[in-house]
Structures are given as C-alpha cells and as structure tokens.
PDB file of N, CA and C in Angstrom:
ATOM      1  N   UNK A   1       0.827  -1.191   0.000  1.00  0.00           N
ATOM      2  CA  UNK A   1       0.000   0.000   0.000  1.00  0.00           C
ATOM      3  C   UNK A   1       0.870   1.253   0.000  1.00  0.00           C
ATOM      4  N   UNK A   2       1.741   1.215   0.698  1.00  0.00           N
ATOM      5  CA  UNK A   2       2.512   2.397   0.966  1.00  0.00           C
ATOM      6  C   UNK A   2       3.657   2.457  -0.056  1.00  0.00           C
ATOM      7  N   UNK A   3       4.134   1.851  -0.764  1.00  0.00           N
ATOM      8  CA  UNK A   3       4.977   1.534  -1.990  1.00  0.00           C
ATOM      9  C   UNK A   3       4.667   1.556  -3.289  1.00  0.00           C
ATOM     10  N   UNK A   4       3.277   1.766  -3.388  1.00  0.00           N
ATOM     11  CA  UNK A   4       2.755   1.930  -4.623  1.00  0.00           C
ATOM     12  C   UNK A   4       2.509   3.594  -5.571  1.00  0.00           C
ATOM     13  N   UNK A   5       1.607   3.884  -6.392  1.00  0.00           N
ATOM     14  CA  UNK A   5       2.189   5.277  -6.744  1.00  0.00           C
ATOM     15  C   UNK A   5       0.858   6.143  -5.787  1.00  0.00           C
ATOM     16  N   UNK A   6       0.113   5.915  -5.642  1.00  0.00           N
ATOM     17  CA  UNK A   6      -1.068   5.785  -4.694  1.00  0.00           C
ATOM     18  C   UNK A   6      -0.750   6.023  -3.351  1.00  0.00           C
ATOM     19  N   UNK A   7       0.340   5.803  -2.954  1.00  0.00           N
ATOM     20  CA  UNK A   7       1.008   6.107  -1.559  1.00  0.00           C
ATOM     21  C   UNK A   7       0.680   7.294  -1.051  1.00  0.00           C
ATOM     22  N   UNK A   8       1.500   8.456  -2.370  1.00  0.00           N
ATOM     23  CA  UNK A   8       1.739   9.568  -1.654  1.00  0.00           C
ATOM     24  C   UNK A   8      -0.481  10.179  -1.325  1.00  0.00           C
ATOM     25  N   UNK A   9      -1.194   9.892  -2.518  1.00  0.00           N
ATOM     26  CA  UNK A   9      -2.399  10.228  -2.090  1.00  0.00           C
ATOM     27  C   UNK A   9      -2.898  10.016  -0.795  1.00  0.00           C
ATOM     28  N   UNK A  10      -2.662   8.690  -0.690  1.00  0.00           N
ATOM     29  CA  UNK A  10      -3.234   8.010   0.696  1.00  0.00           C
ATOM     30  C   UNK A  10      -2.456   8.747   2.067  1.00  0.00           C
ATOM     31  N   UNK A  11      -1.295   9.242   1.326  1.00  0.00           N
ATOM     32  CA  UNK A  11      -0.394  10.105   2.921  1.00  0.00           C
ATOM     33  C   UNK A  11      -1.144  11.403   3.122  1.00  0.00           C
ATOM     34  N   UNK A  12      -1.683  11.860   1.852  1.00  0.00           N
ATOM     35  CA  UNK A  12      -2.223  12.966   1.767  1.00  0.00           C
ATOM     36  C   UNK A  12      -3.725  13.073   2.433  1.00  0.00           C
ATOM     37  N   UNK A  13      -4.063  12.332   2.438  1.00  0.00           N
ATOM     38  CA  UNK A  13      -5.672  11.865   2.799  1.00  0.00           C
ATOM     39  C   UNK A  13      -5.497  11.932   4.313  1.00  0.00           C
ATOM     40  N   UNK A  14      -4.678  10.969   4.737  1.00  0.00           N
ATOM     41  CA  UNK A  14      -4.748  10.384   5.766  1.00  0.00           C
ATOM     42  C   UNK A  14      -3.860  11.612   6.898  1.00  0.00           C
ATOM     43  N   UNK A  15      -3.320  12.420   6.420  1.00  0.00           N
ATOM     44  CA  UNK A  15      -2.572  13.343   7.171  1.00  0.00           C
ATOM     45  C   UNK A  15      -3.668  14.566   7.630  1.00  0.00           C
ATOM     46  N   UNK A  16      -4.222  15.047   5.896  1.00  0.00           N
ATOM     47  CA  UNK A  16      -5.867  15.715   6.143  1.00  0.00           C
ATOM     48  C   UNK A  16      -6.388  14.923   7.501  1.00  0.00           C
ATOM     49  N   UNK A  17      -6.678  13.846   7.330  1.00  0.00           N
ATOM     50  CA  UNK A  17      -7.967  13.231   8.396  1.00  0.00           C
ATOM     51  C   UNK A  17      -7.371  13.824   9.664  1.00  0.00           C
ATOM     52  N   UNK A  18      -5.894  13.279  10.338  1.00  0.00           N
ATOM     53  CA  UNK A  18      -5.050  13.097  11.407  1.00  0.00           C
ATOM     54  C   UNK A  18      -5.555  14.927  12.199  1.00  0.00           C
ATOM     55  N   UNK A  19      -4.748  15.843  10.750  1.00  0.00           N
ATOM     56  CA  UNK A  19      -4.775  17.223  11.289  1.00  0.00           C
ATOM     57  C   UNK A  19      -6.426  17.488  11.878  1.00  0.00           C
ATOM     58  N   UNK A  20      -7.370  17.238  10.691  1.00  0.00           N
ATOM     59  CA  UNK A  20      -8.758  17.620  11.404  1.00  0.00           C
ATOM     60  C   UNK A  20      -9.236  16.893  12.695  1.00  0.00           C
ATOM     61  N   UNK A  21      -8.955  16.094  12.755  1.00  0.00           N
ATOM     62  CA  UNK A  21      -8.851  14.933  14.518  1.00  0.00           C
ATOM     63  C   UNK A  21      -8.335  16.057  15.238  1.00  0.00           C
ATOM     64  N   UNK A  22      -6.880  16.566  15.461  1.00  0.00           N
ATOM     65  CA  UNK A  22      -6.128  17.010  15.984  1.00  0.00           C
ATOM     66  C   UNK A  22      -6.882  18.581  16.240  1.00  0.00           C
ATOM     67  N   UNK A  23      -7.514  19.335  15.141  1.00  0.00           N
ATOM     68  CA  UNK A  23      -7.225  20.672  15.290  1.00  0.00           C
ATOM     69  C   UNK A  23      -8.594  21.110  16.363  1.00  0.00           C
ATOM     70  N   UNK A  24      -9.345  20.382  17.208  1.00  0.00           N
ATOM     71  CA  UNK A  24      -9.818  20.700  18.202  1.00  0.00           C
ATOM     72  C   UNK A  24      -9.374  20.979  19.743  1.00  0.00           C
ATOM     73  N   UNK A  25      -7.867  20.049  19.722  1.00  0.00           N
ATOM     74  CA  UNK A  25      -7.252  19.703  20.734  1.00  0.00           C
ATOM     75  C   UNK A  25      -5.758  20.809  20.775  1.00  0.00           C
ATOM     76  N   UNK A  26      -6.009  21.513  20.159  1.00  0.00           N
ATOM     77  CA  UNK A  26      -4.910  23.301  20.173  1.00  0.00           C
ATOM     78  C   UNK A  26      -5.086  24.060  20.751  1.00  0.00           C
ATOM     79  N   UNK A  27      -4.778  24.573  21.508  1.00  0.00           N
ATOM     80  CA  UNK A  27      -5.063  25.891  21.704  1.00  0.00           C
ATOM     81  C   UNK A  27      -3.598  26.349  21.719  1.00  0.00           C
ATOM     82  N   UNK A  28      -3.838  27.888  21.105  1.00  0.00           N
ATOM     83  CA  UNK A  28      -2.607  28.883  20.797  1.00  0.00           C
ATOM     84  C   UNK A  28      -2.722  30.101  21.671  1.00  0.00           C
ATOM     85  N   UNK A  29      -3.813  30.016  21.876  1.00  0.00           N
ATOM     86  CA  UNK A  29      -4.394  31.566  23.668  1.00  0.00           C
ATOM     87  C   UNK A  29      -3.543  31.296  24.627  1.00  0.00           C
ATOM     88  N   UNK A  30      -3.376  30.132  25.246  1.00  0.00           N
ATOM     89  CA  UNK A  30      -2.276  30.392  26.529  1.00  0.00           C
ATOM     90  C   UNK A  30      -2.279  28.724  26.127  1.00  0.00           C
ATOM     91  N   UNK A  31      -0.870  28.999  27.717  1.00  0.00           N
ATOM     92  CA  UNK A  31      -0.513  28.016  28.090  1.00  0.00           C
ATOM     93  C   UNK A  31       1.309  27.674  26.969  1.00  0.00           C
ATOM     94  N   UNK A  32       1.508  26.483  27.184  1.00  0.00           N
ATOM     95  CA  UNK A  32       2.538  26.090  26.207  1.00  0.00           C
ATOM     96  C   UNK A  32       2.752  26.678  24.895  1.00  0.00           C
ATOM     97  N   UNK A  33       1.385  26.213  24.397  1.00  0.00           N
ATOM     98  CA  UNK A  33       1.466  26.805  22.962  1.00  0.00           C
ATOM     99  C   UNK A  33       0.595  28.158  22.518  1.00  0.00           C
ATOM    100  N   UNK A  34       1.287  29.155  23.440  1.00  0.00           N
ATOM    101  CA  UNK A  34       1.009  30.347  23.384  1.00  0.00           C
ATOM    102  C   UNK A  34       1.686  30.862  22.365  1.00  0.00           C
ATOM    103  N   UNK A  35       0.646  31.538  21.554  1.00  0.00           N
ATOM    104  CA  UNK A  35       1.619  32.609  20.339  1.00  0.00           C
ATOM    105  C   UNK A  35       2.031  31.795  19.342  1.00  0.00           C
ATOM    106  N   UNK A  36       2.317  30.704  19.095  1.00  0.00           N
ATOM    107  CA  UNK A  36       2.671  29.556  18.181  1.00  0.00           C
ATOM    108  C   UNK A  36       1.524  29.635  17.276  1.00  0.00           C
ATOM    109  N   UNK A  37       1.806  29.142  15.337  1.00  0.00           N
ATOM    110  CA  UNK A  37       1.101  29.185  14.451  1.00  0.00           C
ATOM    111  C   UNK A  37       0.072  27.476  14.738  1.00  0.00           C
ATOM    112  N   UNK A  38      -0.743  27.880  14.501  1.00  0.00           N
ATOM    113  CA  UNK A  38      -1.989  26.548  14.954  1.00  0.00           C
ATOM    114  C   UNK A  38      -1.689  25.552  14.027  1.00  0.00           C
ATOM    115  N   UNK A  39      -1.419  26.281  12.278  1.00  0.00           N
ATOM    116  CA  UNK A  39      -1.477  25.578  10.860  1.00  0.00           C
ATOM    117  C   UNK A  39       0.051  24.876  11.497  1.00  0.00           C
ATOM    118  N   UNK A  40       1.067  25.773  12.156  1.00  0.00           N
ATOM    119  CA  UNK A  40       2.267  24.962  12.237  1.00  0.00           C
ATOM    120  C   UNK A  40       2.459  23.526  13.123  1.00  0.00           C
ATOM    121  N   UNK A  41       1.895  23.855  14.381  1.00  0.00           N
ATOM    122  CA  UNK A  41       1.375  22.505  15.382  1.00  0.00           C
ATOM    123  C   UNK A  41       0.616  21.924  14.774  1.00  0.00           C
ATOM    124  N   UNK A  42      -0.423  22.042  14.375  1.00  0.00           N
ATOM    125  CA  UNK A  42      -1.290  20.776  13.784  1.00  0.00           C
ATOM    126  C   UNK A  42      -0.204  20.097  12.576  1.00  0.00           C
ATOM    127  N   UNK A  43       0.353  20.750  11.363  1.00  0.00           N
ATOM    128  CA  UNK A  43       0.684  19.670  10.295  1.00  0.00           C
ATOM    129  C   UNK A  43       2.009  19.121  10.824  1.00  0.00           C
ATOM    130  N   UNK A  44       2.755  19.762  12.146  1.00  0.00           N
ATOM    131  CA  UNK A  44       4.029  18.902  12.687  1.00  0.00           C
ATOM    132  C   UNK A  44       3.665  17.928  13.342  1.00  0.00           C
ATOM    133  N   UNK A  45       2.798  18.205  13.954  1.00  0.00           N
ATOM    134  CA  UNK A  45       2.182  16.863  14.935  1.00  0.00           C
ATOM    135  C   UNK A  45       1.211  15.785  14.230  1.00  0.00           C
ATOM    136  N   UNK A  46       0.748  16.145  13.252  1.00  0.00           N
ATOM    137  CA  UNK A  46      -0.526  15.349  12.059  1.00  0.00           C
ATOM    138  C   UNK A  46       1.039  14.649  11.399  1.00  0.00           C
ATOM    139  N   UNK A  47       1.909  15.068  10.571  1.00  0.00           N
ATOM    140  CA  UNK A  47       3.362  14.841  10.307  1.00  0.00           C
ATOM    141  C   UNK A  47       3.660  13.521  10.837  1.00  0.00           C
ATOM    142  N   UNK A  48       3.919  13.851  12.135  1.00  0.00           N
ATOM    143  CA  UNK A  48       4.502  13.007  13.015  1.00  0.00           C
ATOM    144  C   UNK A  48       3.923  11.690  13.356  1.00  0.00           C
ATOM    145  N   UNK A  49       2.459  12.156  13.624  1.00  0.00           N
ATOM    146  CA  UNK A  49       1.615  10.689  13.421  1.00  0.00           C
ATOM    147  C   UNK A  49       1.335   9.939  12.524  1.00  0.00           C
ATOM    148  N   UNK A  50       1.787  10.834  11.643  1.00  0.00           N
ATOM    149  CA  UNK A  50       1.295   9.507   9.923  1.00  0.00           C
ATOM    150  C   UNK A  50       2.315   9.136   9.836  1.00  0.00           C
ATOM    151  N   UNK A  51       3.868   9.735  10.044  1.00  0.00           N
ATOM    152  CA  UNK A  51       5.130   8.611  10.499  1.00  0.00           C
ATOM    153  C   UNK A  51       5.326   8.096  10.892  1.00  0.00           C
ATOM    154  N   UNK A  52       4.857   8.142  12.118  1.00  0.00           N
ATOM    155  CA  UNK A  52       4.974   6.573  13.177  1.00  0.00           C
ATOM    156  C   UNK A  52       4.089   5.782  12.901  1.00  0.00           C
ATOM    157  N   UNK A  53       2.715   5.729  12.208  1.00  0.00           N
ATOM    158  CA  UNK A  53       1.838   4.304  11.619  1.00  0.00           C
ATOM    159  C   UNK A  53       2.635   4.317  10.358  1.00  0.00           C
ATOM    160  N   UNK A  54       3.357   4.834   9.714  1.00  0.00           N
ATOM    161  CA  UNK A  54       3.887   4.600   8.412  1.00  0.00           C
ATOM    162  C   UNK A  54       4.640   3.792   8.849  1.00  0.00           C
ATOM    163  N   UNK A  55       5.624   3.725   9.586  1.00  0.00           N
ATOM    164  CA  UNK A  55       7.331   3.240   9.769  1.00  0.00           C
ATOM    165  C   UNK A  55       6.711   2.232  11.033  1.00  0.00           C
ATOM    166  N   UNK A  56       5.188   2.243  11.662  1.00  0.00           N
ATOM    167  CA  UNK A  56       4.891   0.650  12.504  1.00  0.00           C
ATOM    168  C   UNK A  56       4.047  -0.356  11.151  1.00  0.00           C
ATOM    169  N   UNK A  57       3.562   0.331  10.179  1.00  0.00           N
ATOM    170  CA  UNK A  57       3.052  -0.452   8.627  1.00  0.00           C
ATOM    171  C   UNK A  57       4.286  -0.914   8.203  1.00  0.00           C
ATOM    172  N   UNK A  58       5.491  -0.733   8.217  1.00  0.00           N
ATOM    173  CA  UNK A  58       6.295  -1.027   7.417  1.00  0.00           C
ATOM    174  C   UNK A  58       7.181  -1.520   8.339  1.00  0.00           C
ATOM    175  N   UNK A  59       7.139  -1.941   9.416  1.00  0.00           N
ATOM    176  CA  UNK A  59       8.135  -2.835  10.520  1.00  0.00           C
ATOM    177  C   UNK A  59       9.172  -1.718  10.763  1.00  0.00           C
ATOM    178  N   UNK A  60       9.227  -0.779  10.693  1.00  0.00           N
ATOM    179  CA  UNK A  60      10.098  -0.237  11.067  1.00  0.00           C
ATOM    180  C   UNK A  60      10.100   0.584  12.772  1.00  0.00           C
ATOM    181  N   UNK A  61       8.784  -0.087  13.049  1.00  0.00           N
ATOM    182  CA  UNK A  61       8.812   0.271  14.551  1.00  0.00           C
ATOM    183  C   UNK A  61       8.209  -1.200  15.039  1.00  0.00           C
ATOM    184  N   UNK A  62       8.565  -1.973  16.040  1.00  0.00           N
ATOM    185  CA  UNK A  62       8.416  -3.364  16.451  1.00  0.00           C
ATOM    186  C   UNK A  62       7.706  -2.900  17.562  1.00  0.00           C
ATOM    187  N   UNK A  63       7.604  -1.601  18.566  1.00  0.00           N
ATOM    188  CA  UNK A  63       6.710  -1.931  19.497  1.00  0.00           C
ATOM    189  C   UNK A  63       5.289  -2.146  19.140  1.00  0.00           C
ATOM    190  N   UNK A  64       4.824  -2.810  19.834  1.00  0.00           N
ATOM    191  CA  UNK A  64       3.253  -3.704  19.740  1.00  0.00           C
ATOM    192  C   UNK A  64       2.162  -2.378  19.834  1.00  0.00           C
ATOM    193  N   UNK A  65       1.019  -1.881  19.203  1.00  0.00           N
ATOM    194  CA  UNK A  65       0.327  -0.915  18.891  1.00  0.00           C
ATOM    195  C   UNK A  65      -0.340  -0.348  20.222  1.00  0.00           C
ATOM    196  N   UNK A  66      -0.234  -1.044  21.399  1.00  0.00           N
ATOM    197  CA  UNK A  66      -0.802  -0.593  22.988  1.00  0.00           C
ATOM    198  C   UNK A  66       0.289   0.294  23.516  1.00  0.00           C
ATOM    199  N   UNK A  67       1.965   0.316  22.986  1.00  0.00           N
ATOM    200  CA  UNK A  67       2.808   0.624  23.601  1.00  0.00           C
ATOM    201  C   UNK A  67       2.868   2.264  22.767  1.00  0.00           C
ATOM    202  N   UNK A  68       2.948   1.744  20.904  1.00  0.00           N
ATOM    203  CA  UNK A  68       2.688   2.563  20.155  1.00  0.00           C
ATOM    204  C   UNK A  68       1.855   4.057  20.701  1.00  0.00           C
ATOM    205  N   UNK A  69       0.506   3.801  21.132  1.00  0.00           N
ATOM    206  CA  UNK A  69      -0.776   4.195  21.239  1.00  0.00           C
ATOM    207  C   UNK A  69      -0.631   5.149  22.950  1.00  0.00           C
ATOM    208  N   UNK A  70      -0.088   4.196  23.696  1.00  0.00           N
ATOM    209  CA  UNK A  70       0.009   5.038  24.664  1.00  0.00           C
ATOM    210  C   UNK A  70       1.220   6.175  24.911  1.00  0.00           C
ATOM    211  N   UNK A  71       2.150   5.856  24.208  1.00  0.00           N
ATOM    212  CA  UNK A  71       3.565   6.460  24.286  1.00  0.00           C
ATOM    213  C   UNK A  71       3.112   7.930  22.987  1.00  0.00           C
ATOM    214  N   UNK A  72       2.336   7.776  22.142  1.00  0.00           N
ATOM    215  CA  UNK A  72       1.936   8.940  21.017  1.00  0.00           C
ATOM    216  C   UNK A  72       1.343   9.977  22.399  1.00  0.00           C
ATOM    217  N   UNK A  73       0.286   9.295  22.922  1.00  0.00           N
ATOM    218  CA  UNK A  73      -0.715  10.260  23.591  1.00  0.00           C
ATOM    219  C   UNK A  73       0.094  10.644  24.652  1.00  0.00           C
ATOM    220  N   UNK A  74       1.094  10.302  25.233  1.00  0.00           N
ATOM    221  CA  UNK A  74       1.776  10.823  26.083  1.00  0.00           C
ATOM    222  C   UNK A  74       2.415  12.525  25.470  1.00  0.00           C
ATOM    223  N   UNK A  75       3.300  12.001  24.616  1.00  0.00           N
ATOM    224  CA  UNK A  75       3.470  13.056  23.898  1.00  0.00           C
ATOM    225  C   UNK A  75       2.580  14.252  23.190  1.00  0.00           C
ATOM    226  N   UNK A  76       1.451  13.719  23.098  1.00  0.00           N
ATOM    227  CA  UNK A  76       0.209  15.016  22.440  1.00  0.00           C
ATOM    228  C   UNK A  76       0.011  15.310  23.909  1.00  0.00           C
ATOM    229  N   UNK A  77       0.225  14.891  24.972  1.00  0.00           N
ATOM    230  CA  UNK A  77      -0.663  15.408  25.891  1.00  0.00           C
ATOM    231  C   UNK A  77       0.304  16.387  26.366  1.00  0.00           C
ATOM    232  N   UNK A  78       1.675  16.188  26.433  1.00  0.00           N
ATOM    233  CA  UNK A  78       2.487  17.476  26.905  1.00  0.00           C
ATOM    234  C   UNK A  78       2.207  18.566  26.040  1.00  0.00           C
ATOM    235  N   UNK A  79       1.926  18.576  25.080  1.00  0.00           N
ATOM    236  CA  UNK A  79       2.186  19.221  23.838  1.00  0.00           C
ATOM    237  C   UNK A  79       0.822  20.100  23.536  1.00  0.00           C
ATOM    238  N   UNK A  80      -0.659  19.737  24.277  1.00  0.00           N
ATOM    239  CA  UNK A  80      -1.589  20.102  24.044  1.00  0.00           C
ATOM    240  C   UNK A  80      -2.355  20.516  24.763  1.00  0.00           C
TER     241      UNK A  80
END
C-alpha cells in the first residue's frame, strides 16, 4: 500500500484526516502553545503521526500498537 504510486495520495488523505482529529485539541491563547502558528502545530504533529503508523506499517517500529498508542498520547498530551 505504501509503496505503490497511490502512496503519496493516501499520505495525503490520511494526514488531512489526522490534522482535522487534531485541530480541536490546540489551543494557541495560553498556556505552552502560546503565540505559536496553529497551521504549524497541527501539520508537525498530524506529520509526526502519519510517520509513526507509516514506519509501525512497514516494521520499522516493532513496538506492539498498545505501547505505540500510549507512548503517542503521552506526547500530544504534553504538547496540548
């Protein structure tokens, strides 16, 4: 799936979906991500998540998807 010419669409799709998931859970008013561009946090962090199911689709990450899953949200949660 990810090797085909269709790839890059499906990254494209699926990064769309990730960011609109994501862009409720921003705020740029206070806190951490005070003053920071919203478009910039959402497509680094939308980015980031379609890399790590890309590179756990493609064995390039061996932890098991519970370890995956909780260790992502750890990280959105400092971050958000």
């Amino acid at each position: 799936m990810l090797s085909s010419k269709s790839a890059s669409v499906f990254r494209h799709h699926f990064l769309a979906f990730v960011i609109e998931e994501l862009e409720g859970e921003v705020n740029i008013t206070e806190g951490i991500n005070q003053g920071l561009s919203k478009e910039i946090l959402l497509n680094f962090f939308g980015a980031a998540i379609v890399e790590i199911v890309e590179a756990w689709l493609t064995n390039g990450i061996t932890e098991s998807t519970q370890v995956i899953a909780e260790q992502v949200g750890v990280l959105l949660d400092r971050n958000f």
